[in-house]
PDB file of N, CA and C in Angstrom:
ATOM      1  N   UNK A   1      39.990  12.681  28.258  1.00  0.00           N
ATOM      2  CA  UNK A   1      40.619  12.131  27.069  1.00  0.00           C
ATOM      3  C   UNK A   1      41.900  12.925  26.784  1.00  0.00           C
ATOM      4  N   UNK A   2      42.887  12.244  26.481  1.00  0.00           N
ATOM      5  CA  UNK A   2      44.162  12.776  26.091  1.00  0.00           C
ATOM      6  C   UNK A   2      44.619  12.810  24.739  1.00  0.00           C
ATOM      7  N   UNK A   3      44.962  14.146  24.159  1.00  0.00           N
ATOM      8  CA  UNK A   3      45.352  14.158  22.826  1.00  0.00           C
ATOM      9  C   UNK A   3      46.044  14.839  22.583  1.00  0.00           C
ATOM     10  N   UNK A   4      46.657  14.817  21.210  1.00  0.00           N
ATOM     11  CA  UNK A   4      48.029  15.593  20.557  1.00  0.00           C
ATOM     12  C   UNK A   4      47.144  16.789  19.834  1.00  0.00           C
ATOM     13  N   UNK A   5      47.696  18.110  20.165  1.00  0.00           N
ATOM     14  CA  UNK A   5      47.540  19.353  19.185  1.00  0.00           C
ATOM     15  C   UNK A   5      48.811  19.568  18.850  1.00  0.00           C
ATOM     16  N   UNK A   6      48.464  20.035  17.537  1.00  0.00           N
ATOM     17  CA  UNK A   6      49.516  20.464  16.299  1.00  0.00           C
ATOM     18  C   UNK A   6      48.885  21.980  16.235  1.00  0.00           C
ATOM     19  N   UNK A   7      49.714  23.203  16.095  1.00  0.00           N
ATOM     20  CA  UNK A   7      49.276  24.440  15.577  1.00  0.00           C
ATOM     21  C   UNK A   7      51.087  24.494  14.557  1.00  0.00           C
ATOM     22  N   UNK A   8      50.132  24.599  13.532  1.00  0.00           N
ATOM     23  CA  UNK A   8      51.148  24.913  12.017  1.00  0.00           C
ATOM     24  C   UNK A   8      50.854  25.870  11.582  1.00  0.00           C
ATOM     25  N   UNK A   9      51.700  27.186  11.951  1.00  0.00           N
ATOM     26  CA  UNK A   9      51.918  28.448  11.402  1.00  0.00           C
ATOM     27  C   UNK A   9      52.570  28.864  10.413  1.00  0.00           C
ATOM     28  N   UNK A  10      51.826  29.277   9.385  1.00  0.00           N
ATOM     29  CA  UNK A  10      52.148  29.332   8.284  1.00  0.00           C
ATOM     30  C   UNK A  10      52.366  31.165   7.298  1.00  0.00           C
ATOM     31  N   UNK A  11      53.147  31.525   7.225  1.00  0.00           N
ATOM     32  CA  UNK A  11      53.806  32.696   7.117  1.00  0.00           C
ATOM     33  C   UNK A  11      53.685  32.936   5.395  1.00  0.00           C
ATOM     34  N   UNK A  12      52.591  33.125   4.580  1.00  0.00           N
ATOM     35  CA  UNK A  12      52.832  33.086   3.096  1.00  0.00           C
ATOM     36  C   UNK A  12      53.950  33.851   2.760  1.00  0.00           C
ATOM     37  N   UNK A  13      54.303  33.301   1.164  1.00  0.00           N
ATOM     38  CA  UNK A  13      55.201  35.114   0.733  1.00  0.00           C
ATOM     39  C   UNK A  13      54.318  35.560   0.083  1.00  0.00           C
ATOM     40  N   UNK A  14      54.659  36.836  -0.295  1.00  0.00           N
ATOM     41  CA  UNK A  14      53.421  37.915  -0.682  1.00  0.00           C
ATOM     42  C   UNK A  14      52.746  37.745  -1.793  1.00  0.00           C
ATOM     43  N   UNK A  15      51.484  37.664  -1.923  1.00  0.00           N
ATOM     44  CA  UNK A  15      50.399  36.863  -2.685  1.00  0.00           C
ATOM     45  C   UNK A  15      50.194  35.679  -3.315  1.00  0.00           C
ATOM     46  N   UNK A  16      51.047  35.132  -2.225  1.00  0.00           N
ATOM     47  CA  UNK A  16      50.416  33.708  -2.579  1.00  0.00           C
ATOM     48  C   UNK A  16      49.246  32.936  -1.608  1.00  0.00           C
ATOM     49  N   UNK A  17      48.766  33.102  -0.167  1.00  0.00           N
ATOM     50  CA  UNK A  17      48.170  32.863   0.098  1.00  0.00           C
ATOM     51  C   UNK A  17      46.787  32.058   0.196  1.00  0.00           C
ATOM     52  N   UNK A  18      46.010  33.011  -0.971  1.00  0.00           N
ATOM     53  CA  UNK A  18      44.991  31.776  -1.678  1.00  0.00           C
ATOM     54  C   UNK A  18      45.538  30.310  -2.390  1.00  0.00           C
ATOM     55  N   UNK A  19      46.641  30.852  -2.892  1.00  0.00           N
ATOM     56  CA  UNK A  19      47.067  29.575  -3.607  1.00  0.00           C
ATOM     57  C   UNK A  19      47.368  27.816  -2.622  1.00  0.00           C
ATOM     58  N   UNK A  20      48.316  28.560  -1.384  1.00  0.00           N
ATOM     59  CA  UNK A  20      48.284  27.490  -0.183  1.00  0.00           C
ATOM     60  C   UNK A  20      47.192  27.203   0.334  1.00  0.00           C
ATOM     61  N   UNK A  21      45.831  28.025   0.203  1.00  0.00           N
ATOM     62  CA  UNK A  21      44.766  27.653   0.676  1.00  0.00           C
ATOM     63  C   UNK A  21      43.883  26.654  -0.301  1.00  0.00           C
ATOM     64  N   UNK A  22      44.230  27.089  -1.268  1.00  0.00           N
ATOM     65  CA  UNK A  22      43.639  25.793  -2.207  1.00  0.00           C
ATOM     66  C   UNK A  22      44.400  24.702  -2.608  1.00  0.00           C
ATOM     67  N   UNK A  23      45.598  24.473  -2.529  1.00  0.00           N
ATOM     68  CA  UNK A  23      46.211  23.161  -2.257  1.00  0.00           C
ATOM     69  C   UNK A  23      46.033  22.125  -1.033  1.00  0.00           C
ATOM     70  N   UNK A  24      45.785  23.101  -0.250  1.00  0.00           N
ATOM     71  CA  UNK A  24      45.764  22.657   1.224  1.00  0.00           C
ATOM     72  C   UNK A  24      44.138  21.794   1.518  1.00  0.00           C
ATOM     73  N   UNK A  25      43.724  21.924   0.559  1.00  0.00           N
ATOM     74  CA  UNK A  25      42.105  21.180   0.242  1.00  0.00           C
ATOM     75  C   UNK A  25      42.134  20.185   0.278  1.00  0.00           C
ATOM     76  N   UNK A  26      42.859  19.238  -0.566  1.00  0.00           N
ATOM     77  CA  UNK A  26      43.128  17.851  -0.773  1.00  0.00           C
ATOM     78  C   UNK A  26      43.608  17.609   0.980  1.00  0.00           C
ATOM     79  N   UNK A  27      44.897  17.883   0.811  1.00  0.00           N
ATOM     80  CA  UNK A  27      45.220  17.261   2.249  1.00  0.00           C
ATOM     81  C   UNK A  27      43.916  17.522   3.452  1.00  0.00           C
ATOM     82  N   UNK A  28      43.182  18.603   3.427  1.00  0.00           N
ATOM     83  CA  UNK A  28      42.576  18.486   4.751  1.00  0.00           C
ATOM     84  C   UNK A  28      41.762  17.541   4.635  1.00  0.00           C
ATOM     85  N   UNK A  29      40.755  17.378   3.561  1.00  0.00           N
ATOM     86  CA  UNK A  29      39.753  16.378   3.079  1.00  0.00           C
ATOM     87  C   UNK A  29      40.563  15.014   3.683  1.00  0.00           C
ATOM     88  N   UNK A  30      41.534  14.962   3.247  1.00  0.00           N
ATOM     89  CA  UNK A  30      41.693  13.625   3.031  1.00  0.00           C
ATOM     90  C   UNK A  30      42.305  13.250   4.785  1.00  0.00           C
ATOM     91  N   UNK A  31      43.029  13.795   5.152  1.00  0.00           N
ATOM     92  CA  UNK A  31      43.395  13.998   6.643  1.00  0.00           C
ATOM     93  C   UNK A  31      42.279  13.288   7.551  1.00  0.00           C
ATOM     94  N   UNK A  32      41.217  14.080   7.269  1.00  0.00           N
ATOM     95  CA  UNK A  32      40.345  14.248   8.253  1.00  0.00           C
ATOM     96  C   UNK A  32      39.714  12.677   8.378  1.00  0.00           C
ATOM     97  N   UNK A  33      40.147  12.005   6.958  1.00  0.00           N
ATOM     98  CA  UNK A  33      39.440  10.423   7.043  1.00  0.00           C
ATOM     99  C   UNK A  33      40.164   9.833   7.800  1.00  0.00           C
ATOM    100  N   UNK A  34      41.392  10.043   8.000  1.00  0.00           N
ATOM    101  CA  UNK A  34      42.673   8.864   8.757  1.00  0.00           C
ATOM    102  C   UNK A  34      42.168   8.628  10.336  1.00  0.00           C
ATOM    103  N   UNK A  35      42.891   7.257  10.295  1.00  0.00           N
ATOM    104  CA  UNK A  35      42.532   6.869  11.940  1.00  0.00           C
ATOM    105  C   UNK A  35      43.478   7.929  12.965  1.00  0.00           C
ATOM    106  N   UNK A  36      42.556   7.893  13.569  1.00  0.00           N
ATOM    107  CA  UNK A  36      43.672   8.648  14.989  1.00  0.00           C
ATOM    108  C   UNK A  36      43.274  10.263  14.700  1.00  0.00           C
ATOM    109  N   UNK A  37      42.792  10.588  13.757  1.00  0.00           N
ATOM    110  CA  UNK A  37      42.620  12.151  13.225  1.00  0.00           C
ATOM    111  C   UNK A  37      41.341  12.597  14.110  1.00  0.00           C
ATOM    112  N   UNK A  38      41.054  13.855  14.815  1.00  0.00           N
ATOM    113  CA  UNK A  38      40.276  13.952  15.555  1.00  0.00           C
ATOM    114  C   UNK A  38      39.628  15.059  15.036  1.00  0.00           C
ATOM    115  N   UNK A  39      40.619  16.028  15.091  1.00  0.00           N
ATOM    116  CA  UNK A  39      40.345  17.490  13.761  1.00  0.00           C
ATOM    117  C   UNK A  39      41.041  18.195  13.230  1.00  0.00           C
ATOM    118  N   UNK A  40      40.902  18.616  11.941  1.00  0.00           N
ATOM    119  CA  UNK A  40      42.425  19.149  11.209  1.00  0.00           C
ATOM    120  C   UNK A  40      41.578  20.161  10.842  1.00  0.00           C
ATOM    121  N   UNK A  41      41.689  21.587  11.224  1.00  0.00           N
ATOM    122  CA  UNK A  41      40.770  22.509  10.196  1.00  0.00           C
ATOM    123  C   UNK A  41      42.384  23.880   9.940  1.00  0.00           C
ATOM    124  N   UNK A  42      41.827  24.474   8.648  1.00  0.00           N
ATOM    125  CA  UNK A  42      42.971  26.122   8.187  1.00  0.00           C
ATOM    126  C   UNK A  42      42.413  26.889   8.880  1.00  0.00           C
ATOM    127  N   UNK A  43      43.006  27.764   9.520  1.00  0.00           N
ATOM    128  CA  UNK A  43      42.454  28.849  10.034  1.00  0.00           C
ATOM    129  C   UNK A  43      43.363  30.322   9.138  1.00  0.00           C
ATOM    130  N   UNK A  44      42.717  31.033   8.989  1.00  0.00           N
ATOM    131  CA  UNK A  44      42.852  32.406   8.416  1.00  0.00           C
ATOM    132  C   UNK A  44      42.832  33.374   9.135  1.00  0.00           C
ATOM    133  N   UNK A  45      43.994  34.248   9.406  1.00  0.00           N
ATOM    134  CA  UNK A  45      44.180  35.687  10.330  1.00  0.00           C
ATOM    135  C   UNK A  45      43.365  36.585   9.873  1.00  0.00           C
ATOM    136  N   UNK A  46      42.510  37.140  10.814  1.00  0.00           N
ATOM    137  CA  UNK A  46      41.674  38.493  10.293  1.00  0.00           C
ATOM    138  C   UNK A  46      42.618  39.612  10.708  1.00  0.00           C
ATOM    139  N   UNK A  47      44.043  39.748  10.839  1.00  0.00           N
ATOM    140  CA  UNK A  47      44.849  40.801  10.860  1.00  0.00           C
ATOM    141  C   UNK A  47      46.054  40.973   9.729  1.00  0.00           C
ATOM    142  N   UNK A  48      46.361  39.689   9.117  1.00  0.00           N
ATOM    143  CA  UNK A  48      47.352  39.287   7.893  1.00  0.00           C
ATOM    144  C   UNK A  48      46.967  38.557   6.980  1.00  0.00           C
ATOM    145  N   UNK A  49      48.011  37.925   6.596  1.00  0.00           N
ATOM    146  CA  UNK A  49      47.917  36.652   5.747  1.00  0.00           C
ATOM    147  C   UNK A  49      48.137  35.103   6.706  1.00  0.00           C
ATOM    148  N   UNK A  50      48.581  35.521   7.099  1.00  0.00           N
ATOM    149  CA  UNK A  50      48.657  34.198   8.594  1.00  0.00           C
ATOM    150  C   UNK A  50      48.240  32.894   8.292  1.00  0.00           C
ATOM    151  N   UNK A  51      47.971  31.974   8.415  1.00  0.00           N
ATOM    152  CA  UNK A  51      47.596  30.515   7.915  1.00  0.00           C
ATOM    153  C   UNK A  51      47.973  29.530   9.137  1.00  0.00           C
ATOM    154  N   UNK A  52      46.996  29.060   9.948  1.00  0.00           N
ATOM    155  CA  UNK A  52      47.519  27.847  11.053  1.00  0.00           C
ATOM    156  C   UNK A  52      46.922  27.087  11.081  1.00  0.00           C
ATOM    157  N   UNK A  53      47.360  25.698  10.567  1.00  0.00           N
ATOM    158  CA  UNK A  53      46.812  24.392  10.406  1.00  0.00           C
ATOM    159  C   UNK A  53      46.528  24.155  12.202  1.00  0.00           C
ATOM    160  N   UNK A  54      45.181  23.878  12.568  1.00  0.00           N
ATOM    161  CA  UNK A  54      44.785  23.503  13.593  1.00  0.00           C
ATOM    162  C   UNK A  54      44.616  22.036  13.897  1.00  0.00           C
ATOM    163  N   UNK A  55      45.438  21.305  14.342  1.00  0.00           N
ATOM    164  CA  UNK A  55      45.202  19.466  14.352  1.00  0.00           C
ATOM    165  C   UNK A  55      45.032  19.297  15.972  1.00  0.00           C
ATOM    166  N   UNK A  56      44.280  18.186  15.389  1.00  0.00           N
ATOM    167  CA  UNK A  56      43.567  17.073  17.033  1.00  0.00           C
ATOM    168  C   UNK A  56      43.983  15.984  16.579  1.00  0.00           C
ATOM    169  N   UNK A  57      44.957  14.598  17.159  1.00  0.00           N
ATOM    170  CA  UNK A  57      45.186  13.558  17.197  1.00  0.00           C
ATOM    171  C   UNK A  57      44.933  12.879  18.197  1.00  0.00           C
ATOM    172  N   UNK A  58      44.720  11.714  17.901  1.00  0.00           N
ATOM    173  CA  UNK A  58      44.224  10.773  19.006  1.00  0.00           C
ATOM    174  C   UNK A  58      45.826  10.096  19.931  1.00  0.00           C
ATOM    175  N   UNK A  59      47.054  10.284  19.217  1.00  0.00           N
ATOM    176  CA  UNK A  59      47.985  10.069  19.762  1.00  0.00           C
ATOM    177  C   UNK A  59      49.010  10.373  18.537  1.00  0.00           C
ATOM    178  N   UNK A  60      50.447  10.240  19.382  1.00  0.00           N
ATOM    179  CA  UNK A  60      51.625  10.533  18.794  1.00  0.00           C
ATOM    180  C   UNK A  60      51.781   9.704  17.580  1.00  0.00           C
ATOM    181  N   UNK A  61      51.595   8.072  17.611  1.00  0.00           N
ATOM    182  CA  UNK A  61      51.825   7.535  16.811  1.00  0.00           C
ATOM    183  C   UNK A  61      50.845   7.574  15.358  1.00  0.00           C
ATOM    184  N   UNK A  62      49.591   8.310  15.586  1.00  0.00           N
ATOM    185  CA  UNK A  62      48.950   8.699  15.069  1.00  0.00           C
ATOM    186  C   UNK A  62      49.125   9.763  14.232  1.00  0.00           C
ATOM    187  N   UNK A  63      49.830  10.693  14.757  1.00  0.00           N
ATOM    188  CA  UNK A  63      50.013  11.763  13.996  1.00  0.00           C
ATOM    189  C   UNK A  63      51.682  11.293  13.134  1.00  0.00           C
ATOM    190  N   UNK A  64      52.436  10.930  13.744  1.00  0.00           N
ATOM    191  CA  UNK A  64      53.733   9.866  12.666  1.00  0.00           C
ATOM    192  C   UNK A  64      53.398   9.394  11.024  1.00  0.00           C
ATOM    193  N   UNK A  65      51.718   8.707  11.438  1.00  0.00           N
ATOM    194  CA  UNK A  65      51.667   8.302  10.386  1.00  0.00           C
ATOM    195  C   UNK A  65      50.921   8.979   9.510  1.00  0.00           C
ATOM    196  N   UNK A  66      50.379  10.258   9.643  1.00  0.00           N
ATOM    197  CA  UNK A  66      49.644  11.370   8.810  1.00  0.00           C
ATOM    198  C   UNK A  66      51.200  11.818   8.644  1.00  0.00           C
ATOM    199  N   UNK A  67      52.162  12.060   9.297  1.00  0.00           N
ATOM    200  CA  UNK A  67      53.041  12.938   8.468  1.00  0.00           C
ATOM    201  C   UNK A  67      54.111  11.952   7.755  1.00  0.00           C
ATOM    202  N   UNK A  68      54.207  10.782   7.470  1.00  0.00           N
ATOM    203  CA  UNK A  68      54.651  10.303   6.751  1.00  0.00           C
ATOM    204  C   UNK A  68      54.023   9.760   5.471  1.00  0.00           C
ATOM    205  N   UNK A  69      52.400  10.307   5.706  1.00  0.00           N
ATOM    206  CA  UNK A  69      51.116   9.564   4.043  1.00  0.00           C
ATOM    207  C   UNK A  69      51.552  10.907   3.054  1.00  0.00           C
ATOM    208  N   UNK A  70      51.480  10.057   1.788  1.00  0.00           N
ATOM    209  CA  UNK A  70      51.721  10.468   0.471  1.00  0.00           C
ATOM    210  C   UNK A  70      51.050  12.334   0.599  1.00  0.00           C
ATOM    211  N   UNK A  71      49.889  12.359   1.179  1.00  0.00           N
ATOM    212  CA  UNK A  71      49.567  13.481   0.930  1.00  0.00           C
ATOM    213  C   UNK A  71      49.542  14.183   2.135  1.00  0.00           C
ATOM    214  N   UNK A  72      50.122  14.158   2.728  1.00  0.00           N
ATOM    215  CA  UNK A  72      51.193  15.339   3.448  1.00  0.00           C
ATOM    216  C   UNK A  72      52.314  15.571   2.909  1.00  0.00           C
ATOM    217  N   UNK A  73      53.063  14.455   2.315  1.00  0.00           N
ATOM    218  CA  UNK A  73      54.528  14.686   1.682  1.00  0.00           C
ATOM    219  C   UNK A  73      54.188  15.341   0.772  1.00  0.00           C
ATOM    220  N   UNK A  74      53.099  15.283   0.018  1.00  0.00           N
ATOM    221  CA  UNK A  74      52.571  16.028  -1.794  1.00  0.00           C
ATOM    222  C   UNK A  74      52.098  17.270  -1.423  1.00  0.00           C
ATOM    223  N   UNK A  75      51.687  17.449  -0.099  1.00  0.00           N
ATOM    224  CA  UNK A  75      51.236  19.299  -0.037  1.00  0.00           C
ATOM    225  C   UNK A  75      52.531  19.658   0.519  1.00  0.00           C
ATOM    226  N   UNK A  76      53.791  19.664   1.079  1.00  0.00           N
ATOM    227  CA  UNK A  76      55.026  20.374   1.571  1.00  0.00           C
ATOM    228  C   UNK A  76      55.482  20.361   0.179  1.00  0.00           C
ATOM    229  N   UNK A  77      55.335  19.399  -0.581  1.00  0.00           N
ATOM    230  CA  UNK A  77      56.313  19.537  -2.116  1.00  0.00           C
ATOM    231  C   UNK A  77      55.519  21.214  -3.107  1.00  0.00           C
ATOM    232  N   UNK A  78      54.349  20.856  -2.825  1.00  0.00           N
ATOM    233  CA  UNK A  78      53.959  21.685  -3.646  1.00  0.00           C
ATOM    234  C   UNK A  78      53.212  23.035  -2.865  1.00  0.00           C
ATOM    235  N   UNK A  79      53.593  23.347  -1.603  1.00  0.00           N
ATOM    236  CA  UNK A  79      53.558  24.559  -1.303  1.00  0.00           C
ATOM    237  C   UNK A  79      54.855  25.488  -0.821  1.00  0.00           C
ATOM    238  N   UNK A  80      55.695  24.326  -1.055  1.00  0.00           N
ATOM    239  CA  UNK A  80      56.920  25.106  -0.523  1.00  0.00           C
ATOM    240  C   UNK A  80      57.854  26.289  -1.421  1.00  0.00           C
ATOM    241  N   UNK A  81      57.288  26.322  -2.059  1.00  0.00           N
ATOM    242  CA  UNK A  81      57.500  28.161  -2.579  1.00  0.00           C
ATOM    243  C   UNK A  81      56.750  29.288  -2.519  1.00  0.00           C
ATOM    244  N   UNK A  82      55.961  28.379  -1.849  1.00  0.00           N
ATOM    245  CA  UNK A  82      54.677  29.836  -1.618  1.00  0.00           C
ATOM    246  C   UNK A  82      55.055  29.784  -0.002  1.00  0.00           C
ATOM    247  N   UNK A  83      55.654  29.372   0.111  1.00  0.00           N
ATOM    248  CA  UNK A  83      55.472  29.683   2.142  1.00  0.00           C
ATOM    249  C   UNK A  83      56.966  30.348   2.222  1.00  0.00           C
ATOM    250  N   UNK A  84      56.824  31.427   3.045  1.00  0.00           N
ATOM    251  CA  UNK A  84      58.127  32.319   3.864  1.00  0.00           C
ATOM    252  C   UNK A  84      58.800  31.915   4.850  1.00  0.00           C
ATOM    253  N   UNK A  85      57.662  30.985   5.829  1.00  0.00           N
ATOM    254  CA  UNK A  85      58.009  30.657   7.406  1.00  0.00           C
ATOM    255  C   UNK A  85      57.211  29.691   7.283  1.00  0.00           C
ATOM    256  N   UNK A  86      57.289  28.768   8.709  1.00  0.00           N
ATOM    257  CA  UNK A  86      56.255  27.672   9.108  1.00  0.00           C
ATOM    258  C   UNK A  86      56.907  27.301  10.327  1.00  0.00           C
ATOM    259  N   UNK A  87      56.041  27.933  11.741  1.00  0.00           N
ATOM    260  CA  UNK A  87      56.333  27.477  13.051  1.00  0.00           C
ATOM    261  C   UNK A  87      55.397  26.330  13.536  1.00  0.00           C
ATOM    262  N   UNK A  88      55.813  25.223  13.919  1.00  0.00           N
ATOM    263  CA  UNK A  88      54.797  24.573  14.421  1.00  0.00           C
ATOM    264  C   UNK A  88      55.177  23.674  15.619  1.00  0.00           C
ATOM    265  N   UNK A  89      54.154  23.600  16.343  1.00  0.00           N
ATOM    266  CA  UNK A  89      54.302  23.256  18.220  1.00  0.00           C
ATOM    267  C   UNK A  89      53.113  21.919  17.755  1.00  0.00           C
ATOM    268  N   UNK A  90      53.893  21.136  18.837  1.00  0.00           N
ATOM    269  CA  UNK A  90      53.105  19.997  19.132  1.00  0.00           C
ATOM    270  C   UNK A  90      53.084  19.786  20.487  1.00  0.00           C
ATOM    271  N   UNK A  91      51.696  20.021  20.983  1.00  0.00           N
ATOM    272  CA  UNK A  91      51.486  19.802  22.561  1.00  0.00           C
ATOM    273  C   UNK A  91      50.459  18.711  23.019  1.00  0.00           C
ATOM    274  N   UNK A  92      50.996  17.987  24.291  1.00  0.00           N
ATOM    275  CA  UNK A  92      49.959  17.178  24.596  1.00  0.00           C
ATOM    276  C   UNK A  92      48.767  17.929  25.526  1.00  0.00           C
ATOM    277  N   UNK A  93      47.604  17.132  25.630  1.00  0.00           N
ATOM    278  CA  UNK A  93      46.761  18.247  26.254  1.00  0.00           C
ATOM    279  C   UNK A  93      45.810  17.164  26.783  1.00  0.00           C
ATOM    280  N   UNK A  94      45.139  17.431  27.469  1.00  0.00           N
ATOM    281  CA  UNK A  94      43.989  16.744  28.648  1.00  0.00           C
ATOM    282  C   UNK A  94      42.854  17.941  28.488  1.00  0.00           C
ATOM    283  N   UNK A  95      41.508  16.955  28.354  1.00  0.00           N
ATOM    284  CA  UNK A  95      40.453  17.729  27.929  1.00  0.00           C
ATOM    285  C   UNK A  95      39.945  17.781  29.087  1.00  0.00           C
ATOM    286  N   UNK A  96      39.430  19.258  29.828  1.00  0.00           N
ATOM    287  CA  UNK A  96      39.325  19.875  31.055  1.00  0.00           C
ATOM    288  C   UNK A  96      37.671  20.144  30.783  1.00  0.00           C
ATOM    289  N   UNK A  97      36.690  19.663  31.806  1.00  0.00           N
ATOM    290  CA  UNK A  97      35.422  19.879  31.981  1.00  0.00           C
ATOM    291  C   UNK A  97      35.246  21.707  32.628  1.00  0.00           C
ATOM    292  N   UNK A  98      34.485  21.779  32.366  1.00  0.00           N
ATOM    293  CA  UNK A  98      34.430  23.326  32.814  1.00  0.00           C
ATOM    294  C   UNK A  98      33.132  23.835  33.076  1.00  0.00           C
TER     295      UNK A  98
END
């Protein structure tokens, strides 16, 4: 099976962290219902403050239309003063038996 990963690195400024983590609630909840969504989970650095949205899409056009729904546009509006940085890679990938 072939799918899109998203890793969204997310760089807080200094103590805000929890706060992006609890905004970021709504959107994952709601994410996770959309078609084409495979898995969206936060991950938390056990060395910083670090924050990387982990996504699985079922395809490109799939993920287009999660980043154009109301609540993706409503969590960048309302975390974007709490964030410093935000690197994010989108790779295609082939799921390898092992």
């Amino acid at each position: 099976m072939d799918f899109i990963i998203v890793l969204a690195k997310i760089t807080p400024k200094k103590g805000c962290r929890d706060t992006i983590v609890e905004i970021s609630q709504e959107l994952i909840e709601t994410t996770l219902t959309e078609e084409g969504n495979i898995d969206y989970q936060l991950l938390q650095s056990t060395d910083d403050d670090t924050l990387t949205f982990v996504e699985k899409w079922e395809s490109p056009e799939a993920l287009k239309k999660h980043m154009a729904s109301p609540h993706f546009q409503d969590f960048g509006a309302e975390s974007g003063d709490f964030v410093e940085n935000m690197e994010i890679q989108v790779l295609s990938a082939d799921e390898l038996k092992l």
